[in-house]
Structure formats: C-alpha cells, structure tokens
PDB file of N, CA and C in Angstrom:
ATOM      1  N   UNK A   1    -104.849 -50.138-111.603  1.00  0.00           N
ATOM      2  CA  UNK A   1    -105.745 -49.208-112.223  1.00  0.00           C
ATOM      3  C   UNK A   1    -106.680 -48.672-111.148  1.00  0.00           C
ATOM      4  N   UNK A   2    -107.011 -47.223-111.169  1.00  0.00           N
ATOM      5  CA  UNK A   2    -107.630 -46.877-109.699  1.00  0.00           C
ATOM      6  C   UNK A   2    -108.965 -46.723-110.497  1.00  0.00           C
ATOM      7  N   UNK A   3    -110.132 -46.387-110.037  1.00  0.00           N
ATOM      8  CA  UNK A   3    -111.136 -45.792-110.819  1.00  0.00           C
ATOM      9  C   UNK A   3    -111.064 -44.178-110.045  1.00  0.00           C
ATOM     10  N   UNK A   4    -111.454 -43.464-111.238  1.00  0.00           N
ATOM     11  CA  UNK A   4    -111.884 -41.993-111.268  1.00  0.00           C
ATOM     12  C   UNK A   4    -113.167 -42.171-111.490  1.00  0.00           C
ATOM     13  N   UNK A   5    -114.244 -40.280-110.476  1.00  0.00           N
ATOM     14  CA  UNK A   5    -115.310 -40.334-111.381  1.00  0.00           C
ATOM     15  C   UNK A   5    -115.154 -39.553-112.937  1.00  0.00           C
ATOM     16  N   UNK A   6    -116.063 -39.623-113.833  1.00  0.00           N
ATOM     17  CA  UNK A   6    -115.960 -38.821-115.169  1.00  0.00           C
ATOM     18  C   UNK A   6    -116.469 -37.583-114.939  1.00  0.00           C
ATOM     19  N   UNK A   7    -115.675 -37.160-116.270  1.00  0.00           N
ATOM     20  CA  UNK A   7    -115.741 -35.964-115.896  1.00  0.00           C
ATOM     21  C   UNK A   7    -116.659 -35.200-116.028  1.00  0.00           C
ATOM     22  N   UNK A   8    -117.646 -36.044-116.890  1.00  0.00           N
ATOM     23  CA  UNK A   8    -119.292 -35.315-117.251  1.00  0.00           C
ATOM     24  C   UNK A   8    -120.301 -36.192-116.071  1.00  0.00           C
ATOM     25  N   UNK A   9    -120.847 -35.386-115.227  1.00  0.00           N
ATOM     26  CA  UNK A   9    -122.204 -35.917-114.349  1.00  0.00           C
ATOM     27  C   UNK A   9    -123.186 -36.838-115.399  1.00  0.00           C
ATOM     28  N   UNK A  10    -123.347 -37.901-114.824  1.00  0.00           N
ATOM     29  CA  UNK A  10    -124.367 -38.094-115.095  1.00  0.00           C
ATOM     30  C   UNK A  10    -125.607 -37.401-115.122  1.00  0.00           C
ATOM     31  N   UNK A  11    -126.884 -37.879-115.767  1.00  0.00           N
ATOM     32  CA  UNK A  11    -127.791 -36.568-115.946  1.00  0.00           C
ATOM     33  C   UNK A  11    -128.794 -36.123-114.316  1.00  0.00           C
ATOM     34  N   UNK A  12    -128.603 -36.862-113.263  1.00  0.00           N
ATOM     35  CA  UNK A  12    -128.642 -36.899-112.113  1.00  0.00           C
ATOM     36  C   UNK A  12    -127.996 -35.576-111.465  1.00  0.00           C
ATOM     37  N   UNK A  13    -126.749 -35.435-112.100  1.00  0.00           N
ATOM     38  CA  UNK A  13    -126.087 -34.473-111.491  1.00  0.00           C
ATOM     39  C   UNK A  13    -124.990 -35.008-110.887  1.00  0.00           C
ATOM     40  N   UNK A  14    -124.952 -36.590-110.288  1.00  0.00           N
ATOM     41  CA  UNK A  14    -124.166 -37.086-109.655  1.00  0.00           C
ATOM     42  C   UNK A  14    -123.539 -38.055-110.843  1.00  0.00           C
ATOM     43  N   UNK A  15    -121.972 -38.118-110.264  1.00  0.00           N
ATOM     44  CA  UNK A  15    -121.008 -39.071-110.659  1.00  0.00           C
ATOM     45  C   UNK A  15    -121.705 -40.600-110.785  1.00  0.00           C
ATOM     46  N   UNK A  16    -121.553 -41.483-111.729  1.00  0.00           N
ATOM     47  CA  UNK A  16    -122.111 -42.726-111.798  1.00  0.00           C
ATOM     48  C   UNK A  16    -121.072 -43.530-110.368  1.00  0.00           C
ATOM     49  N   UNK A  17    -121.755 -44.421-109.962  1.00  0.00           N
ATOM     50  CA  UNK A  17    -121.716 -45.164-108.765  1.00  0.00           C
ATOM     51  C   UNK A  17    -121.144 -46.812-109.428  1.00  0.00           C
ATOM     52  N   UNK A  18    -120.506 -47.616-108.692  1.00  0.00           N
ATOM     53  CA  UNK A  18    -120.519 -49.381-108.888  1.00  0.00           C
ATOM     54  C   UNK A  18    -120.122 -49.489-110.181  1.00  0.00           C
ATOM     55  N   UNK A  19    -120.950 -50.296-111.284  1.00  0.00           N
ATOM     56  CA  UNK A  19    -120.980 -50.822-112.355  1.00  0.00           C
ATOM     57  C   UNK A  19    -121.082 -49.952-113.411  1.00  0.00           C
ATOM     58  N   UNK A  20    -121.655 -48.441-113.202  1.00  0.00           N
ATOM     59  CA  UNK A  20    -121.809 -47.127-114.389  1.00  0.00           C
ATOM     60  C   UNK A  20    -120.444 -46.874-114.218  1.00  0.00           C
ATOM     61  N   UNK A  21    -119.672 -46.349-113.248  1.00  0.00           N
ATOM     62  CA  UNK A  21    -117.806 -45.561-113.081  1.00  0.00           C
ATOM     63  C   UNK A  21    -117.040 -46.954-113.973  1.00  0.00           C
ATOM     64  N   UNK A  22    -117.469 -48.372-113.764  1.00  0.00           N
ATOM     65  CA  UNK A  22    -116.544 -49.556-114.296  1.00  0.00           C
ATOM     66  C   UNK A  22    -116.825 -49.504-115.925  1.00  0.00           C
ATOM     67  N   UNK A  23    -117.599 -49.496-116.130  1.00  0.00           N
ATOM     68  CA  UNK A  23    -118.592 -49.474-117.736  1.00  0.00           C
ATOM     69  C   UNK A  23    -117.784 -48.403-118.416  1.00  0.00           C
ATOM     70  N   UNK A  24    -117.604 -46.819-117.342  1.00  0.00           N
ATOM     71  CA  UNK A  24    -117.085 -45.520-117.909  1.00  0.00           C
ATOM     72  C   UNK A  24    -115.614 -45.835-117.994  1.00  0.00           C
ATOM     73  N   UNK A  25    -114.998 -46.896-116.835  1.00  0.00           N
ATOM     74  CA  UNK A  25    -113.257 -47.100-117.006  1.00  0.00           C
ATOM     75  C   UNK A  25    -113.348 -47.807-118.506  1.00  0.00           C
ATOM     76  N   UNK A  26    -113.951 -49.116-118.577  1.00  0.00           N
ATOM     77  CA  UNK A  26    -113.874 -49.858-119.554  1.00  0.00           C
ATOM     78  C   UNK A  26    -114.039 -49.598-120.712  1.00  0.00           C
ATOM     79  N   UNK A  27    -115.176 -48.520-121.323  1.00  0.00           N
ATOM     80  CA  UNK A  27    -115.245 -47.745-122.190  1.00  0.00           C
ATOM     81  C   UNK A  27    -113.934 -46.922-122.636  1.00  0.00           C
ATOM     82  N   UNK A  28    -113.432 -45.759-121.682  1.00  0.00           N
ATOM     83  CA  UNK A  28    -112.336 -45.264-122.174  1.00  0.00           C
ATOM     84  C   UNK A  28    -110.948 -46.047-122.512  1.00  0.00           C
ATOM     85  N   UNK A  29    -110.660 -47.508-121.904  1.00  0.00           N
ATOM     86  CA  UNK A  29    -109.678 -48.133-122.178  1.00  0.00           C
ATOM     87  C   UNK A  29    -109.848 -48.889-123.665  1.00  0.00           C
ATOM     88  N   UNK A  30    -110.950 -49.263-123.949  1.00  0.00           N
ATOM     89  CA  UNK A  30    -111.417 -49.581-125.102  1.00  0.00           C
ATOM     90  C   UNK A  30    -111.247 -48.413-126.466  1.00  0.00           C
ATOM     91  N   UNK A  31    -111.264 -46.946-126.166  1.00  0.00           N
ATOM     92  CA  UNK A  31    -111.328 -45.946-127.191  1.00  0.00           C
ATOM     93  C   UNK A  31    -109.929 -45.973-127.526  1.00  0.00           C
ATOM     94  N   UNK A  32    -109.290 -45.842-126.236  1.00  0.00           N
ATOM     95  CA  UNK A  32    -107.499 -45.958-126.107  1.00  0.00           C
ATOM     96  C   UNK A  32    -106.577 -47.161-126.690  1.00  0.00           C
ATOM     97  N   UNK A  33    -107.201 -48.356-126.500  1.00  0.00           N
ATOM     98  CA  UNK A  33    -106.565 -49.628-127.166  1.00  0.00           C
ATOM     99  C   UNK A  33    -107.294 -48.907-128.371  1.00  0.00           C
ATOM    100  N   UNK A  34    -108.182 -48.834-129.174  1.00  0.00           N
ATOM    101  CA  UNK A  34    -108.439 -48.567-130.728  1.00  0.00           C
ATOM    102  C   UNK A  34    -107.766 -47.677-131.216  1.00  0.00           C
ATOM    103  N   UNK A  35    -107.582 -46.469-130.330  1.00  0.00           N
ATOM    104  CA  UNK A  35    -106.405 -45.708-131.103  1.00  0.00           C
ATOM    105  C   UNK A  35    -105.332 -45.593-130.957  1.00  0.00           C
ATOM    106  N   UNK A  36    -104.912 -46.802-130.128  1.00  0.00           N
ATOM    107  CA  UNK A  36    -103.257 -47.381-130.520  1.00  0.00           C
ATOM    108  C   UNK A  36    -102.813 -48.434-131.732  1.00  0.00           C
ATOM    109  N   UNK A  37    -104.399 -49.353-131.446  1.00  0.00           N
ATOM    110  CA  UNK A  37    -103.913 -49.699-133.119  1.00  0.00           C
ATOM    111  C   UNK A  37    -104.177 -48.957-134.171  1.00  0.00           C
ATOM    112  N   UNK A  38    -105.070 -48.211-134.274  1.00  0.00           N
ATOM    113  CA  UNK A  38    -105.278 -47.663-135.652  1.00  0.00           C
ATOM    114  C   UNK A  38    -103.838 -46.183-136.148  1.00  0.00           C
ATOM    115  N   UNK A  39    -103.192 -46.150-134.948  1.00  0.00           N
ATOM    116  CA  UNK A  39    -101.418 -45.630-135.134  1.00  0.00           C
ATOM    117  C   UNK A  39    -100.572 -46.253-135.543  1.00  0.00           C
ATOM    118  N   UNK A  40    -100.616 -47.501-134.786  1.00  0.00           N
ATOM    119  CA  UNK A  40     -99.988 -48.475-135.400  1.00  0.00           C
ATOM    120  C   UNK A  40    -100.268 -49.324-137.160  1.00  0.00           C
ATOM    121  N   UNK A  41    -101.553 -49.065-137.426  1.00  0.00           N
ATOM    122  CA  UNK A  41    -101.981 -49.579-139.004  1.00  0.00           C
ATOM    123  C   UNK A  41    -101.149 -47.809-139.525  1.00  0.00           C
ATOM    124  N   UNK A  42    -101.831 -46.844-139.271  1.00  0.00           N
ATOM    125  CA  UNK A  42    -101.088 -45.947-140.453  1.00  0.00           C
ATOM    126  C   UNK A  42     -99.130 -45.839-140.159  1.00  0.00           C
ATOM    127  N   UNK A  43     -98.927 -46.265-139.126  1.00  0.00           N
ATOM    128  CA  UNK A  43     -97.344 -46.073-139.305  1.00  0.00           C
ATOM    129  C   UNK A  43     -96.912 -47.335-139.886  1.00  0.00           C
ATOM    130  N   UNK A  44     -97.808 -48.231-139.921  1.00  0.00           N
ATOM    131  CA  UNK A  44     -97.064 -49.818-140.736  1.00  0.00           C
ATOM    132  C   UNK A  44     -97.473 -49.179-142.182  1.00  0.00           C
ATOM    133  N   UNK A  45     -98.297 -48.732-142.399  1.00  0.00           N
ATOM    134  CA  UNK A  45     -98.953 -48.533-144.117  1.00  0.00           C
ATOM    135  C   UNK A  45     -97.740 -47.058-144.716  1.00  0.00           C
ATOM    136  N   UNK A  46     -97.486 -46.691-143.803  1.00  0.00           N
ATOM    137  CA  UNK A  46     -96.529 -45.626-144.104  1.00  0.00           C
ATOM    138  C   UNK A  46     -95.338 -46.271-145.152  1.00  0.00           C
ATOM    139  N   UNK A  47     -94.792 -47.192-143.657  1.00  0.00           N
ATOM    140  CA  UNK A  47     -93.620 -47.525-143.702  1.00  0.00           C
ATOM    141  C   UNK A  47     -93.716 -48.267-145.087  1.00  0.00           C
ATOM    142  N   UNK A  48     -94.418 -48.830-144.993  1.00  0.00           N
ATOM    143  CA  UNK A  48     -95.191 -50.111-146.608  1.00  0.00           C
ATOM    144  C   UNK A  48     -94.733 -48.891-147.858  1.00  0.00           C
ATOM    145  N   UNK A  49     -95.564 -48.083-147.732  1.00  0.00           N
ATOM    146  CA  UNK A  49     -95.898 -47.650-149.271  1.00  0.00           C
ATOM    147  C   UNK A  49     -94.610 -46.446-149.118  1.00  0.00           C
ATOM    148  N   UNK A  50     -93.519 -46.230-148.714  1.00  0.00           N
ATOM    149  CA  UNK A  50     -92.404 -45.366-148.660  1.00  0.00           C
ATOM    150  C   UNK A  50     -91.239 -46.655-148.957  1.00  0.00           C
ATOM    151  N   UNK A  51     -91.490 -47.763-149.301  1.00  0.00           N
ATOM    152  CA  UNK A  51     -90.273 -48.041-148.903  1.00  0.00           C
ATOM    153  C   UNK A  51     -90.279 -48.649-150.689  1.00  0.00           C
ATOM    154  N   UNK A  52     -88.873 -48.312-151.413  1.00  0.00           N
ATOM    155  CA  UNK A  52     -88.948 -48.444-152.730  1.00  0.00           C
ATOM    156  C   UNK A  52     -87.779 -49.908-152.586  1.00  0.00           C
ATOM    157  N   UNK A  53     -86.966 -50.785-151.452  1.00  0.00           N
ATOM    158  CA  UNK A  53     -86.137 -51.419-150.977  1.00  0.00           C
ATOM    159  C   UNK A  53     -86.353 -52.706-151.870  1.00  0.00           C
ATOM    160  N   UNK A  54     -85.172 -53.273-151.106  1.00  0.00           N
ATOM    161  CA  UNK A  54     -85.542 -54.960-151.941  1.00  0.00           C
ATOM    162  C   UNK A  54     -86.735 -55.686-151.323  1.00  0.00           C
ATOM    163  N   UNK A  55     -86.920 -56.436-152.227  1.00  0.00           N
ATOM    164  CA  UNK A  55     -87.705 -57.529-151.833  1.00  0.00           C
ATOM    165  C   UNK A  55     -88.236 -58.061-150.452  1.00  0.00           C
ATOM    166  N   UNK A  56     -86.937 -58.212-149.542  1.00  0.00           N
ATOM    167  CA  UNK A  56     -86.921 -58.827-148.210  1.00  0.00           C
ATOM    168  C   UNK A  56     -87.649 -58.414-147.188  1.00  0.00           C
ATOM    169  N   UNK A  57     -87.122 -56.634-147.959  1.00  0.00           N
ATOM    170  CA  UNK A  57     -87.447 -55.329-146.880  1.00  0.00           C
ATOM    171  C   UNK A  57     -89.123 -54.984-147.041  1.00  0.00           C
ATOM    172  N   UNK A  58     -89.020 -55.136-148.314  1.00  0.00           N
ATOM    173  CA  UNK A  58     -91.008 -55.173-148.235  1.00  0.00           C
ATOM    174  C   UNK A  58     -92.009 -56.232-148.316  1.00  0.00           C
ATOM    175  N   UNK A  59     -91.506 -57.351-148.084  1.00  0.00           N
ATOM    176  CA  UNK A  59     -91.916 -58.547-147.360  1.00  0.00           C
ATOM    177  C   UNK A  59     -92.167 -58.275-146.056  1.00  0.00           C
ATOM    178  N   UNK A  60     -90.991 -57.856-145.632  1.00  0.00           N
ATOM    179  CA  UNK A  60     -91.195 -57.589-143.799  1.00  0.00           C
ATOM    180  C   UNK A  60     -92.369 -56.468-143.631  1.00  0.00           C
ATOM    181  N   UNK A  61     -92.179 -55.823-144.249  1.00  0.00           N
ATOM    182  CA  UNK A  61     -93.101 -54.727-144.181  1.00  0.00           C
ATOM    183  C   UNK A  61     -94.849 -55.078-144.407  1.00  0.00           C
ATOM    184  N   UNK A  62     -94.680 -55.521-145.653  1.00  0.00           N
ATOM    185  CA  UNK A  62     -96.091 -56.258-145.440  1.00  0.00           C
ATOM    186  C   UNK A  62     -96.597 -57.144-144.714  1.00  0.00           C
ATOM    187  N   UNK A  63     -96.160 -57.640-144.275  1.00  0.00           N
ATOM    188  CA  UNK A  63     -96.220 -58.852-142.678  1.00  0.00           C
ATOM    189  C   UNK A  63     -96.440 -58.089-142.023  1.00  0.00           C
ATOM    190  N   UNK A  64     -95.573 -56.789-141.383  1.00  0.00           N
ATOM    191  CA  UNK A  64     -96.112 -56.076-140.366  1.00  0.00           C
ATOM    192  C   UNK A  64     -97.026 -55.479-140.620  1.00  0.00           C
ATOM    193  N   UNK A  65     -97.344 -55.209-141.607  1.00  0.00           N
ATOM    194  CA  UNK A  65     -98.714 -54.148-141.657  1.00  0.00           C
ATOM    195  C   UNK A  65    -100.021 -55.108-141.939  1.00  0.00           C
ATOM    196  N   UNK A  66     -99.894 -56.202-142.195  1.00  0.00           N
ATOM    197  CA  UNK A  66    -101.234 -57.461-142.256  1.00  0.00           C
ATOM    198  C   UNK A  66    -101.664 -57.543-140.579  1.00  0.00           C
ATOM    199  N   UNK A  67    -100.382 -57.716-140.277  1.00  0.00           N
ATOM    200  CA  UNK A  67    -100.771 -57.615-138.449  1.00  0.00           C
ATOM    201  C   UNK A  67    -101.374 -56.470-137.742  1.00  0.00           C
ATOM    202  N   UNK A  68    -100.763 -55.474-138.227  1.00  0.00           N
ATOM    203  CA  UNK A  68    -100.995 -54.312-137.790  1.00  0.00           C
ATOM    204  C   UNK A  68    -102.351 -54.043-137.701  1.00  0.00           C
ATOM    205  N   UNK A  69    -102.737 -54.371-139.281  1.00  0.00           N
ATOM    206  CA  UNK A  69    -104.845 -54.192-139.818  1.00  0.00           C
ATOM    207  C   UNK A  69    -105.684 -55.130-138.897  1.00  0.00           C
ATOM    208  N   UNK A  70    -104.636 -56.329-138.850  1.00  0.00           N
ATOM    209  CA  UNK A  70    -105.395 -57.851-138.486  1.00  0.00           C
ATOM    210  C   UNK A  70    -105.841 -57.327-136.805  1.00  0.00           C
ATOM    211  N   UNK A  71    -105.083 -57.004-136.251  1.00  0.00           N
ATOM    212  CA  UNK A  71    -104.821 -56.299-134.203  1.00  0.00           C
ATOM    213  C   UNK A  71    -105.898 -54.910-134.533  1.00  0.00           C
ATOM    214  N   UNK A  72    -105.978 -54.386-135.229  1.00  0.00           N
ATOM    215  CA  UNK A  72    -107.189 -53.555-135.356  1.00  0.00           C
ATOM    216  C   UNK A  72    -108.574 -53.712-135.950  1.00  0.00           C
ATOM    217  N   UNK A  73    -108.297 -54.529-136.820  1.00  0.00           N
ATOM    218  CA  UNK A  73    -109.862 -55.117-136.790  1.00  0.00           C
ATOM    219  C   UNK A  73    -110.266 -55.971-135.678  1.00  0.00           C
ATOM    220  N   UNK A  74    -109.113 -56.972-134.754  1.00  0.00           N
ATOM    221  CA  UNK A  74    -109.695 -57.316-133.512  1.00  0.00           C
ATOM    222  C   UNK A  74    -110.489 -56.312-132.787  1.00  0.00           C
ATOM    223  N   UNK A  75    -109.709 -55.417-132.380  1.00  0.00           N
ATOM    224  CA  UNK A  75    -109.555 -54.021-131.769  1.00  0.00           C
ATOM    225  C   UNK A  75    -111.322 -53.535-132.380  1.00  0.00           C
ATOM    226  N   UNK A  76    -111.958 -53.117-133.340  1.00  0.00           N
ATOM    227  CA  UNK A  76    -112.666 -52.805-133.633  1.00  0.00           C
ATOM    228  C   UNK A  76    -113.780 -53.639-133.397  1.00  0.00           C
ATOM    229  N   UNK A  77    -113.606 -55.461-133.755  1.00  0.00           N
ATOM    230  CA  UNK A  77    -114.597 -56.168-133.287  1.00  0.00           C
ATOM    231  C   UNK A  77    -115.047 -56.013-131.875  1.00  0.00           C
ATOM    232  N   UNK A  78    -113.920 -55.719-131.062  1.00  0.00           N
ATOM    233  CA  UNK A  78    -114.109 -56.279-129.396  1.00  0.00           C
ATOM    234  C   UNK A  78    -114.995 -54.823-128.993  1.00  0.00           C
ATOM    235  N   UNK A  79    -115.029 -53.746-129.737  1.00  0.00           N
ATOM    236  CA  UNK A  79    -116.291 -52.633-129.635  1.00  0.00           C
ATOM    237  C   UNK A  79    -116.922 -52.630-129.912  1.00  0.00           C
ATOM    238  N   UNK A  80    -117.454 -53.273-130.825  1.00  0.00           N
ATOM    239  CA  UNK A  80    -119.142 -53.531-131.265  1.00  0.00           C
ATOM    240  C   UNK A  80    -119.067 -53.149-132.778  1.00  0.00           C
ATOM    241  N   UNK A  81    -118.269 -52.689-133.402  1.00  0.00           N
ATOM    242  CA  UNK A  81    -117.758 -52.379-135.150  1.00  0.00           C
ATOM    243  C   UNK A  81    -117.829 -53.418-135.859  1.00  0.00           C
ATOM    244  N   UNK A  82    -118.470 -54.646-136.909  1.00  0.00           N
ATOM    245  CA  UNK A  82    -118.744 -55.818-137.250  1.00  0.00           C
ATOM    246  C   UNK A  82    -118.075 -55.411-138.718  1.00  0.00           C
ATOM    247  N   UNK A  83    -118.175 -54.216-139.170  1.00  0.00           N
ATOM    248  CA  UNK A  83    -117.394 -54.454-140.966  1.00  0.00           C
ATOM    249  C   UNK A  83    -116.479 -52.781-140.656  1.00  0.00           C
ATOM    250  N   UNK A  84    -115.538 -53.418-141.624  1.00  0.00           N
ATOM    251  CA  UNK A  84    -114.612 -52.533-141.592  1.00  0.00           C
ATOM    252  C   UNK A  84    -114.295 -51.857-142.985  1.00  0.00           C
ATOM    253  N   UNK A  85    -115.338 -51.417-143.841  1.00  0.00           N
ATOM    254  CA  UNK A  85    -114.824 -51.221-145.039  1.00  0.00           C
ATOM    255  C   UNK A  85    -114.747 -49.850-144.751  1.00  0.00           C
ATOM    256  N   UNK A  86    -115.057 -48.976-143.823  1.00  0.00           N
ATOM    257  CA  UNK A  86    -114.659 -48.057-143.517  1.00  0.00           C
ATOM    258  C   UNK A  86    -113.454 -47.708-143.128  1.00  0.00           C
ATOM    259  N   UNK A  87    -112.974 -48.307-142.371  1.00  0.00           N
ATOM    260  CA  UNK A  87    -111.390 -48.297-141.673  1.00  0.00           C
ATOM    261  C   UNK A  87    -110.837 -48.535-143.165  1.00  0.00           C
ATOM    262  N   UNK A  88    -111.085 -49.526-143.754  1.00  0.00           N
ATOM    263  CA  UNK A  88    -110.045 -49.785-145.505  1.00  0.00           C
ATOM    264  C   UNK A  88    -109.920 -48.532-146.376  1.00  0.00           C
ATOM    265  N   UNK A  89    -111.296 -47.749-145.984  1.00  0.00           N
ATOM    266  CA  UNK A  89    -111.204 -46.842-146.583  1.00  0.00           C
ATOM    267  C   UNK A  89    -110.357 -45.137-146.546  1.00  0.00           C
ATOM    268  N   UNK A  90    -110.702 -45.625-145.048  1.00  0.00           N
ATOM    269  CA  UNK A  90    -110.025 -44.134-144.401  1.00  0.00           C
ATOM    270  C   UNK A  90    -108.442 -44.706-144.168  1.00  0.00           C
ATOM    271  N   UNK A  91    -107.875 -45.813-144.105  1.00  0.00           N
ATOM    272  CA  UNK A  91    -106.680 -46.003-144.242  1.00  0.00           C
ATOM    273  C   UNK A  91    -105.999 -46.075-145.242  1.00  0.00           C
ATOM    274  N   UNK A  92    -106.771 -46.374-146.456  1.00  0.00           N
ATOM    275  CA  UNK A  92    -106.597 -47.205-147.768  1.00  0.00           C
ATOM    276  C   UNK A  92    -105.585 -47.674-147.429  1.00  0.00           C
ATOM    277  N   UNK A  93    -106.212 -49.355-147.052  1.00  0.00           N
ATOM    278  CA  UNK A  93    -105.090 -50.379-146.644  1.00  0.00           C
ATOM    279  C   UNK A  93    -105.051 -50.878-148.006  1.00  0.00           C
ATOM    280  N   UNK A  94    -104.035 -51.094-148.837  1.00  0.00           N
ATOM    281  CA  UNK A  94    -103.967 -51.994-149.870  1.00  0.00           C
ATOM    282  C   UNK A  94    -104.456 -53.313-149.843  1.00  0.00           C
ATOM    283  N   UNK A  95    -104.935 -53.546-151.235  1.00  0.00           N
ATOM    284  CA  UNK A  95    -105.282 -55.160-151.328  1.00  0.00           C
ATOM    285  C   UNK A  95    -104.192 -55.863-151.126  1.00  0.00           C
ATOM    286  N   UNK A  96    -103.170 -55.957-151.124  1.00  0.00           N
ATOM    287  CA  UNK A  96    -102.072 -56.595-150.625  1.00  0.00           C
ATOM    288  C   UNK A  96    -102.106 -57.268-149.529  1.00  0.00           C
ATOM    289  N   UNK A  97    -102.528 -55.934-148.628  1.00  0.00           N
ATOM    290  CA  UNK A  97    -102.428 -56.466-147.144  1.00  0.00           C
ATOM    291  C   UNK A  97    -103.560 -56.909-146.993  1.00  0.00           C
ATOM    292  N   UNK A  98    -104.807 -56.459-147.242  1.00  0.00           N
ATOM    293  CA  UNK A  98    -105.838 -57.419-147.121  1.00  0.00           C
ATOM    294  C   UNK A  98    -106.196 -58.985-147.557  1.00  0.00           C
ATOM    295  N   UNK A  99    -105.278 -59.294-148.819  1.00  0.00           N
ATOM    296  CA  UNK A  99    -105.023 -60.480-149.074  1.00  0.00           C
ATOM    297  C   UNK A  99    -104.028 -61.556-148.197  1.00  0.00           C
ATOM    298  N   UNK A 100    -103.542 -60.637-147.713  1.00  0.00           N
ATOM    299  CA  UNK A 100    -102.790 -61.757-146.221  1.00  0.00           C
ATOM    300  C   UNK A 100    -103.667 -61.914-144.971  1.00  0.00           C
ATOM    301  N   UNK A 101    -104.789 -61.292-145.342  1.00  0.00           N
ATOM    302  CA  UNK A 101    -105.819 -61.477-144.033  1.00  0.00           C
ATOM    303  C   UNK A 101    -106.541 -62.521-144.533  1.00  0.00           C
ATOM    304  N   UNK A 102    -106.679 -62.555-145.940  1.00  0.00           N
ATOM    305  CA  UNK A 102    -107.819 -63.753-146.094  1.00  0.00           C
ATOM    306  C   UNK A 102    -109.140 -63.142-146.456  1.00  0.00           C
ATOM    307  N   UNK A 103    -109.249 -61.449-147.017  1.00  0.00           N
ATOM    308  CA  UNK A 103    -110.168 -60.906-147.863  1.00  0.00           C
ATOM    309  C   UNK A 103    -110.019 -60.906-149.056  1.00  0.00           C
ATOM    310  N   UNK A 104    -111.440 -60.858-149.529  1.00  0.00           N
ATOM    311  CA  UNK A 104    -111.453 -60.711-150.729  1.00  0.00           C
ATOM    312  C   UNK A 104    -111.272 -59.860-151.325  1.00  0.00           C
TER     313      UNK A 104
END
C-alpha cells in the first residue's frame, strides 16, 4: 500500500504530513471495507427474498445473509457506528436474519 496525498488540502493549503496522510489512508480503507459489506448484505438479502426454492436452498441462504449483516455490523462497529437500526432499516434485513444474530 503506498500512501498518496488527498486530494482536498488541508485548510493550511498544504497536503497533511506523517500521522494526518495515515489517518486520511485509514479513513478511506475503512469507507471502502463498509461498502463492500453493505453490497454484500443487499446481494445476500436479494438472493434471500427471490428465492421461492426448497427448504435447503433457503436455509443456505439465510446463513449467508446472517453473515453477511453479522461482517457488517462488525464493519460498522470498527467506525465508530454503535446501533444499527438504521442499516435494518435501510436494508430491511428481516427478522429472520436478525434472529440468527441473537436480536431481538
């Protein structure tokens, strides 16, 4: 991973230096891991609520998509996000899958 400066100056005028450019890498890798899982929760919730199959097939499906929520609410904790009834909302993750997390 190389560091770049950003692309907005600091209010200095100058590029952040040391520990501000690392803070600015770490920040954007952090926005980027969140919106790989939160692709990954709506293509598991997709796959979930499209699939009319047997039993087996939406078993699997709900497993993957408990994981899917479960790796994004990590994902959301490790940024500073502490409740997620927002994400439930804007995903409408079913109680289903939230009941394999261990919500109420």
């Amino acid at each position: 991973m190389s560091l770049r400066p950003p692309g907005r100056p600091s209010p200095s005028g100058l590029p952040p230096q040391g520990f501000a450019a690392l803070d600015y890498e770490i920040a954007g890798e952090q926005a980027s891991a969140l919106g790989r899982a939160g692709r990954r929760v709506a293509e598991c919730l997709a796959a979930l609520s499209a699939c009319p199959g047997p039993p087996e097939t939406r078993a699997m499906l709900l497993r993957d998509a408990a994981e899917a929520v479960w790796a994004y609410f990590i994902q959301r904790e490790l940024v500073g996000f502490r409740r997620h009834d927002d994400a439930v909302r804007i995903y409408g993750i079913p109680g289903e899958v939230l009941a394999r997390l261990g919500v109420r």
